[in-house]
Protein backbone atom coordinates (compact mmCIF):
# COMPACT_ATOMS: atom_id res chain seq x y z
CA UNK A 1 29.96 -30.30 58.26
CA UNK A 2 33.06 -29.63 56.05
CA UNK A 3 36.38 -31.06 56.89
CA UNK A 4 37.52 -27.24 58.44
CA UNK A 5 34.81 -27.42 61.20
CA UNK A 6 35.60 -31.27 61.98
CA UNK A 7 39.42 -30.15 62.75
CA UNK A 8 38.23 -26.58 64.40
CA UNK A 9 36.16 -28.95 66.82
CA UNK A 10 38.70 -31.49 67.05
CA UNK A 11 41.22 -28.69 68.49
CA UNK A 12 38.70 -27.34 70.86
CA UNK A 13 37.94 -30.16 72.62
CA UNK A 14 41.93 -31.31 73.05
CA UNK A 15 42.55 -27.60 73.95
CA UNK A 16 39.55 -27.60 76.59
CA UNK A 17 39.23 -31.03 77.26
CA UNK A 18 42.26 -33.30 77.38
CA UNK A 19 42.10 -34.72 80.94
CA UNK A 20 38.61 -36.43 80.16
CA UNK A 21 38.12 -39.79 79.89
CA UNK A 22 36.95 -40.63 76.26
CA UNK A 23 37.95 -44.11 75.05
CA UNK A 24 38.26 -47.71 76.66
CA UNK A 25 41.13 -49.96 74.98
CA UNK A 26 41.92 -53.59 76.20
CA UNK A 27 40.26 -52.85 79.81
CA UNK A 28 42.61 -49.01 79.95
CA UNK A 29 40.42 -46.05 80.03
CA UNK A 30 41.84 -43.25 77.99
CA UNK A 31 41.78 -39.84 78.51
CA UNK A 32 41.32 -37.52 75.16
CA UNK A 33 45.04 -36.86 75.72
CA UNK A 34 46.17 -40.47 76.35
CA UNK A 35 44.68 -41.40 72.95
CA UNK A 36 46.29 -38.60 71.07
CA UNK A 37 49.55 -40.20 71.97
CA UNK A 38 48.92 -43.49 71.84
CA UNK A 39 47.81 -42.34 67.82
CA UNK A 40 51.75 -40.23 68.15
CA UNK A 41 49.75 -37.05 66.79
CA UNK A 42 49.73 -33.95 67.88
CA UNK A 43 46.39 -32.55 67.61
CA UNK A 44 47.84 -28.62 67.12
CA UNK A 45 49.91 -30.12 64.65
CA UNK A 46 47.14 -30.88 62.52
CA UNK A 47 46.21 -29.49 59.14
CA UNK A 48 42.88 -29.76 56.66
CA UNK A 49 45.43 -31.78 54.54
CA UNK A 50 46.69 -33.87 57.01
CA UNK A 51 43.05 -34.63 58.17
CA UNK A 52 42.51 -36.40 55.13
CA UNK A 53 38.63 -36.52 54.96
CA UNK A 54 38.06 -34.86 51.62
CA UNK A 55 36.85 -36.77 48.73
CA UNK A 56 39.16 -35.77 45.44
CA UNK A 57 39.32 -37.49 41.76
CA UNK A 58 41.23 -40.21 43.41
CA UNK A 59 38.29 -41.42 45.53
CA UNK A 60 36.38 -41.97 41.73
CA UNK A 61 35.43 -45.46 40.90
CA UNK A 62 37.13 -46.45 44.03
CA UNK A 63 34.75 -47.73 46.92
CA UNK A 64 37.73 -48.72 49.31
CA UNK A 65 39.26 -45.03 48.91
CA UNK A 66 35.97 -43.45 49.19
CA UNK A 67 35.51 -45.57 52.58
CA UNK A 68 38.73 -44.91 54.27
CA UNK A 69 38.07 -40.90 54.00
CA UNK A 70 35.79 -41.02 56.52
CA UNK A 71 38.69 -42.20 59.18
CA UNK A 72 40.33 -38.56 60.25
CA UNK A 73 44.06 -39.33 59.28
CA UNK A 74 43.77 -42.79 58.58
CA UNK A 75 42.87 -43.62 62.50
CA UNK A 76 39.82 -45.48 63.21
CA UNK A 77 39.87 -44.61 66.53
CA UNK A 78 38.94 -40.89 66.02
CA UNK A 79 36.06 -41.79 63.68
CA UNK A 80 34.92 -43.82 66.70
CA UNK A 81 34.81 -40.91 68.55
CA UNK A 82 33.82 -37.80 66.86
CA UNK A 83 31.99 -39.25 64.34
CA UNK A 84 30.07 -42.54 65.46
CA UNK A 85 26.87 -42.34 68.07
CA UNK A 86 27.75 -45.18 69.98
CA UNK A 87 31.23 -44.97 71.83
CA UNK A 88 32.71 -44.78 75.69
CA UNK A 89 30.96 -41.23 75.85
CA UNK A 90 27.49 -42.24 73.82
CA UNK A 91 28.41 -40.27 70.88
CA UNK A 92 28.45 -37.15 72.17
CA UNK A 93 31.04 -35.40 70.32
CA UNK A 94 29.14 -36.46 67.34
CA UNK A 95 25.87 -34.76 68.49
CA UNK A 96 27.70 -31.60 69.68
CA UNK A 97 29.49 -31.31 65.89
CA UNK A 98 25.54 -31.71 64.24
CA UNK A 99 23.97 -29.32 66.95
CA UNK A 100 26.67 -26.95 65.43
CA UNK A 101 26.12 -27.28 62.14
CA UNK A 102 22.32 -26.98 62.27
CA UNK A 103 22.61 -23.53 64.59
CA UNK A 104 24.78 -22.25 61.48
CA UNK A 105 21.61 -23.91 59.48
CA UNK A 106 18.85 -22.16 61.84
CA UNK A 107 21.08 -18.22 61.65
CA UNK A 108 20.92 -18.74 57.52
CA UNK A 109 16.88 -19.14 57.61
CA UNK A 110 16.87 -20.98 53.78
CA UNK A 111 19.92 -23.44 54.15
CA UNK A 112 18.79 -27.18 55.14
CA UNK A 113 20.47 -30.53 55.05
CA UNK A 114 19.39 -34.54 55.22
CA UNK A 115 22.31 -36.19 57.12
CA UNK A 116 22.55 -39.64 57.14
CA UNK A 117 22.56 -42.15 60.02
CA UNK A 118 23.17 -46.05 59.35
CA UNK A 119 21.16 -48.74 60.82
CA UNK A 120 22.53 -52.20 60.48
CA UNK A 121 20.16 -55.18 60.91
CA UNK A 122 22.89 -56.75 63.35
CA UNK A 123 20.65 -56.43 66.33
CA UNK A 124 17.13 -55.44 66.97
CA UNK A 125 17.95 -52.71 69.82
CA UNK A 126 20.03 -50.76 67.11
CA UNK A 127 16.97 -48.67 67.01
CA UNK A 128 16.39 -47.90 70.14
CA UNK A 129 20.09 -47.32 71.07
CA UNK A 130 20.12 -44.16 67.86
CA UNK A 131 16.76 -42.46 69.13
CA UNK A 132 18.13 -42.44 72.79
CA UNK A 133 21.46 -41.07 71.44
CA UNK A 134 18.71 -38.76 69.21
CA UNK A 135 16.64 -37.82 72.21
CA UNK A 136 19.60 -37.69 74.67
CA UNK A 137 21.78 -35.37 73.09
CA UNK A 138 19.15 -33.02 71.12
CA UNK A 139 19.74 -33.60 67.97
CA UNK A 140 16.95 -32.13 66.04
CA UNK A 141 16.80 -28.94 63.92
CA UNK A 142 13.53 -27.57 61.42
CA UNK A 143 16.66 -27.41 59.61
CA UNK A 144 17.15 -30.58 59.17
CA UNK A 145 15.61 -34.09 58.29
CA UNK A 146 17.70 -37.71 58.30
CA UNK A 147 18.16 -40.36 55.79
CA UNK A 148 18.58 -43.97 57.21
CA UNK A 149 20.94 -45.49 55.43
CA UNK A 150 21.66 -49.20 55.60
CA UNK A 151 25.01 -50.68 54.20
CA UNK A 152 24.80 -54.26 52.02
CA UNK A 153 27.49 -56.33 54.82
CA UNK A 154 25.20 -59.12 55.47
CA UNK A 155 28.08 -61.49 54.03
CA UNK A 156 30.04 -59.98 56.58
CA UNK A 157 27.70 -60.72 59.68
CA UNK A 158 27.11 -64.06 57.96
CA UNK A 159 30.43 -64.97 58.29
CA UNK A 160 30.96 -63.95 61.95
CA UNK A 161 27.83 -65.85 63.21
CA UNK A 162 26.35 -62.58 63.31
CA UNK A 163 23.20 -63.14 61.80
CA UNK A 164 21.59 -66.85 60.98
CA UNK A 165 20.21 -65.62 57.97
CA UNK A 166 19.23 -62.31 55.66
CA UNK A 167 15.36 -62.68 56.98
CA UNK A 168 16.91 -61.90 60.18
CA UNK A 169 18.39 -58.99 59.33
CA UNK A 170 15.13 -57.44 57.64
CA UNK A 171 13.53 -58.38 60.76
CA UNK A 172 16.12 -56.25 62.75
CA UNK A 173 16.01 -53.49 60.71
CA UNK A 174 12.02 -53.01 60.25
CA UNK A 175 9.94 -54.99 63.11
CA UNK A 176 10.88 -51.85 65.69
CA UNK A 177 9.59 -49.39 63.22
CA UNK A 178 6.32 -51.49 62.91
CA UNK A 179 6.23 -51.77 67.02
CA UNK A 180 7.08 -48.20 67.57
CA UNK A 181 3.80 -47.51 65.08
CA UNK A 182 1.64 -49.77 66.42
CA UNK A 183 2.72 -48.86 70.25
CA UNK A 184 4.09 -45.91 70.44
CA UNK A 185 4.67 -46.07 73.86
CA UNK A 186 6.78 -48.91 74.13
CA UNK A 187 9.15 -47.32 72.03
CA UNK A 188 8.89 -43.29 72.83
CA UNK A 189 12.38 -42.50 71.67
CA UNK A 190 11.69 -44.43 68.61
CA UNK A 191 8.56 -43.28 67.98
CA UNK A 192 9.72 -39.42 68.73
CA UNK A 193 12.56 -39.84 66.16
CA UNK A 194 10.62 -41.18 63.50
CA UNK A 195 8.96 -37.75 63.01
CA UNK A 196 12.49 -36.26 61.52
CA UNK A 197 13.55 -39.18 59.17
CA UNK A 198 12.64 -38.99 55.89
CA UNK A 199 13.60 -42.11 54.40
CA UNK A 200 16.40 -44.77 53.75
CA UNK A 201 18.72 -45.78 51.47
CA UNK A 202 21.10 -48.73 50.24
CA UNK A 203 24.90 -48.09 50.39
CA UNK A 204 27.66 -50.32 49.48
CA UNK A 205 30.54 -50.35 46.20
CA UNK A 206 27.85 -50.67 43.64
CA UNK A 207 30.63 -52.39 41.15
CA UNK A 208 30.87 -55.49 43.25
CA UNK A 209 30.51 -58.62 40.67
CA UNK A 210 27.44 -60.73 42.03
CA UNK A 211 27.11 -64.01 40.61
CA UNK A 212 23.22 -64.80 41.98
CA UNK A 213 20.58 -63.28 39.04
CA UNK A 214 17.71 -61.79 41.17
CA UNK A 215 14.68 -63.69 40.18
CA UNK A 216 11.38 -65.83 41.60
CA UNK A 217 13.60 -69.12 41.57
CA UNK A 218 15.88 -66.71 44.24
CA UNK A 219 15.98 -67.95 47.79
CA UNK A 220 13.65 -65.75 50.19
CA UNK A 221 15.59 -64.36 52.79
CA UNK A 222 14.54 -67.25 55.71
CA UNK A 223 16.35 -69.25 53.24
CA UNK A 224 19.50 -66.87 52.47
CA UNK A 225 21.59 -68.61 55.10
CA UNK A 226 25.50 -68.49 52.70
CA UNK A 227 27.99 -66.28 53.58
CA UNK A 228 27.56 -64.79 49.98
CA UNK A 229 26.18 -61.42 49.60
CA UNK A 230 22.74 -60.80 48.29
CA UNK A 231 22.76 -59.38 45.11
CA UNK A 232 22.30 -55.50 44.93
CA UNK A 233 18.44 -56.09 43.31
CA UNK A 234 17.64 -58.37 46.47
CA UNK A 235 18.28 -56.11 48.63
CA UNK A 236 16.39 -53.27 47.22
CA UNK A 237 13.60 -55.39 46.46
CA UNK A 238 12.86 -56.82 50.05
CA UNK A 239 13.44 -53.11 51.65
CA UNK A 240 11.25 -51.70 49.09
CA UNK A 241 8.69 -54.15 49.99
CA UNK A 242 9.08 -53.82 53.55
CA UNK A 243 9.15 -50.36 53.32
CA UNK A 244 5.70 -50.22 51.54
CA UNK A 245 3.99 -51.99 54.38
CA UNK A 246 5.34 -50.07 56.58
CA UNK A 247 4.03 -46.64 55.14
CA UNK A 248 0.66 -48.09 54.76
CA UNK A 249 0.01 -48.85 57.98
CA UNK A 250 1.39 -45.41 59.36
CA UNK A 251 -0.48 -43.60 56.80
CA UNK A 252 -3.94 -45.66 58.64
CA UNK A 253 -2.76 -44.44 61.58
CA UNK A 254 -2.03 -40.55 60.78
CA UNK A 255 1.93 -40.98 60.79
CA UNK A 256 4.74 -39.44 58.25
CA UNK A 257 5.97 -41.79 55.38
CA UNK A 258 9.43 -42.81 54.42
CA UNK A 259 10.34 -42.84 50.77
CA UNK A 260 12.61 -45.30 49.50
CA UNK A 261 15.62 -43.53 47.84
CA UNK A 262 19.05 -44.98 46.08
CA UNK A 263 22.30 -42.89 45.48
CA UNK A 264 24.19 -44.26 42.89
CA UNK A 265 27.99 -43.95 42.22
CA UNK A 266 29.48 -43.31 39.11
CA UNK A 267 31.11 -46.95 39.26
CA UNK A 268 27.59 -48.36 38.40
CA UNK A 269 25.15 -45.92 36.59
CA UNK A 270 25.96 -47.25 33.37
CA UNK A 271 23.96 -49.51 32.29
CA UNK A 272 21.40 -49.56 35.78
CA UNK A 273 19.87 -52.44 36.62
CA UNK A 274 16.26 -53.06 35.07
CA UNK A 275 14.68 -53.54 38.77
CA UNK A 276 16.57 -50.89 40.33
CA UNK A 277 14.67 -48.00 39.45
CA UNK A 278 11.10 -49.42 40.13
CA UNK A 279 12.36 -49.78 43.85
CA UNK A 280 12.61 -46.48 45.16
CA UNK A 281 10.79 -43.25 44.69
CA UNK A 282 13.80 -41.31 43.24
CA UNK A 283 17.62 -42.44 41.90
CA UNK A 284 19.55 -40.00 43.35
CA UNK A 285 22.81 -40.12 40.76
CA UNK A 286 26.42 -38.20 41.66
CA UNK A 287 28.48 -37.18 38.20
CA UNK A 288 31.15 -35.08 37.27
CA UNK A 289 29.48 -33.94 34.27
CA UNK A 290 26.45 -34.03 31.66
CA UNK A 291 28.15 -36.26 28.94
CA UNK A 292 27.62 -39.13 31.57
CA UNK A 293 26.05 -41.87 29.87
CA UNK A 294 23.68 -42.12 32.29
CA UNK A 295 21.99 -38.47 31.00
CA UNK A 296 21.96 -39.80 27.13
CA UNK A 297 20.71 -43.56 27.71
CA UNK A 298 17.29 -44.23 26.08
CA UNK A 299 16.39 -46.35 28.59
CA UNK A 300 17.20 -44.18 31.15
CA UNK A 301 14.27 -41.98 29.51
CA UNK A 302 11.76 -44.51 28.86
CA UNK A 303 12.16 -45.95 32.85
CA UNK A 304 11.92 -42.95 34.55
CA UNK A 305 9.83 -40.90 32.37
CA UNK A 306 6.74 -42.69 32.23
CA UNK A 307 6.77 -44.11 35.94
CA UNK A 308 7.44 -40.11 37.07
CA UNK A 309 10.68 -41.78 38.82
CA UNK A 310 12.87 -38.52 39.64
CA UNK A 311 15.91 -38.35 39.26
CA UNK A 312 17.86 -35.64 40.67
CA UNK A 313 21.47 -35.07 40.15
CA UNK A 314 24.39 -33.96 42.84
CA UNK A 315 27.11 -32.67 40.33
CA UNK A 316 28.76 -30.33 43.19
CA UNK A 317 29.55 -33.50 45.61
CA UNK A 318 31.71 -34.59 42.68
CA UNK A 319 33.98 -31.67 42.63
CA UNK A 320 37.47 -31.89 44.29
């Protein structure tokens, strides 16, 4: 979806739809109309610029930019409802806008895409809840596979009482992917959905300073109780692991496998992390061009090369 179709959609569903009921604020439901105001936009009013969802050289090196582009003119409370699966109507503009995209996918034959959903670790049911919305709504294409992605905020759950510890969030994000293996029918959504994801990945500002050296003296995560982040090498280490189990067992039982997969910014490919490439099956890098260091390290080379670690490069996503 490019930021044209979002605003083409967004206008269709004000034009045809503004009397609905779409949003729930301090105990008020809102109709699609109500909440327009209450932003003071005018959807017609709207432009591609105004939308603000594009990333441009500004957004380079700059996590917190990069973030706020995916709020449609600054306002969270659009993103919560076009673009999020759980919301007052269970994320079903956001379904409608991906069923659209993959028909335009389908009518092209040799076009496909790898969206990307997040999971959290906040809650076990989180799960469940996305291959409902999944099931539900449709949402599946030949056209397309998903990538799980799960963003490094444990601090921020760990702060809020959230979470007791980061062994707790593991457990959250992987013990319904064992369950739904083991018994599929306890978890038919779950298990259904499974069958179009591909594999996850670990997203966060990369150039966060971490002051904890990832090592066998490290805490394991029953005993990561601060409200301090992991460092980026913990995480990946214990989802790699996890994520190795888990692909043995469904490869027993007949199932797909998930591949463990990193995208790294530009704010931290140079130098990578020693560990970092050992704990995923490819680095998948975004650059602006081929005199990034990354492309001319030695080390680079030597890592990769002999492990057979690919490492495939998204030059295009960096163009403005």
């Amino acid at each position: 979806m490019n930021q044209k179709h979002l605003l083409r959609f967004i206008k269709h569903t004000y034009r045809t739809e503004p009397d609905r009921v779409v949003a729930e604020k301090n105990g008020k439901k809102m109709t699609l109309k109500e909440l327009f105001e209450s932003l003071h936009m005018d959807p017609y009013d709207l432009t591609v610029d105004s939308l603000d969802v594009h990333a441009g050289r500004q957004t380079f090196h700059r996590f917190d930019k990069f973030n706020a582009k995916y709020n449609p003119v600054g306002a969270s409370e659009l993103r919560d409802l076009y673009l999020k699966t759980e919301n007052y109507i269970d994320g079903e503009y956001f379904a409608r806008i991906i069923k659209e995209v993959a028909g335009e996918l389908e009518d092209s034959k040799y076009q496909y895409t790898e969206p990307r959903l997040s999971i959290y670790g906040r809650s076990s049911e989180e799960w469940d809840i996305l291959a409902k919305w999944f099931i539900k709504h449709k949402v599946y294409s030949p056209n397309m596979r998903w990538m799980i992605q799960v963003p490094r905020i444990f601090d921020i759950f760990r702060s809020k009482k959230i979470l007791p510890d980061f062994g707790k969030m593991l457990e959250n994000i992987f013990m319904p992917l064992f369950e739904a293996t083991i018994n599929p029918s306890d978890h038919k959504e779950l298990y259904l959905f499974l069958n179009y994801v591909t594999g996850f990945d670990s997203v966060d500002d990369e150039s966060k300073h971490n002051d904890h050296m990832f090592s066998n003296k490290s805490p394991t995560p029953d005993q990561w109780t601060f409200e301090q982040n992991p460092p980026y090498s913990y995480y990946l280490y214990y989802m790699y692991a996890n994520i190795m189990l888990l692909n043995n067992l469904r490869k027993e039982r007949g199932e797909i496998t998930f591949c463990s997969r990193r995208t790294a910014e530009e704010a931290e490919i140079a130098p990578p992390p020693v560990s970092v490439p050992y704990t995923g099956d490819n680095h998948f890098l975004r650059i602006k061009s081929q005199k990034e260091p990354v492309l001319q390290s030695p080390s680079t080379t030597w890592r990769r090369f002999p492990s057979r670690i690919g490492l495939p490069l998204a030059t295009t996503t960096a163009c403005s």
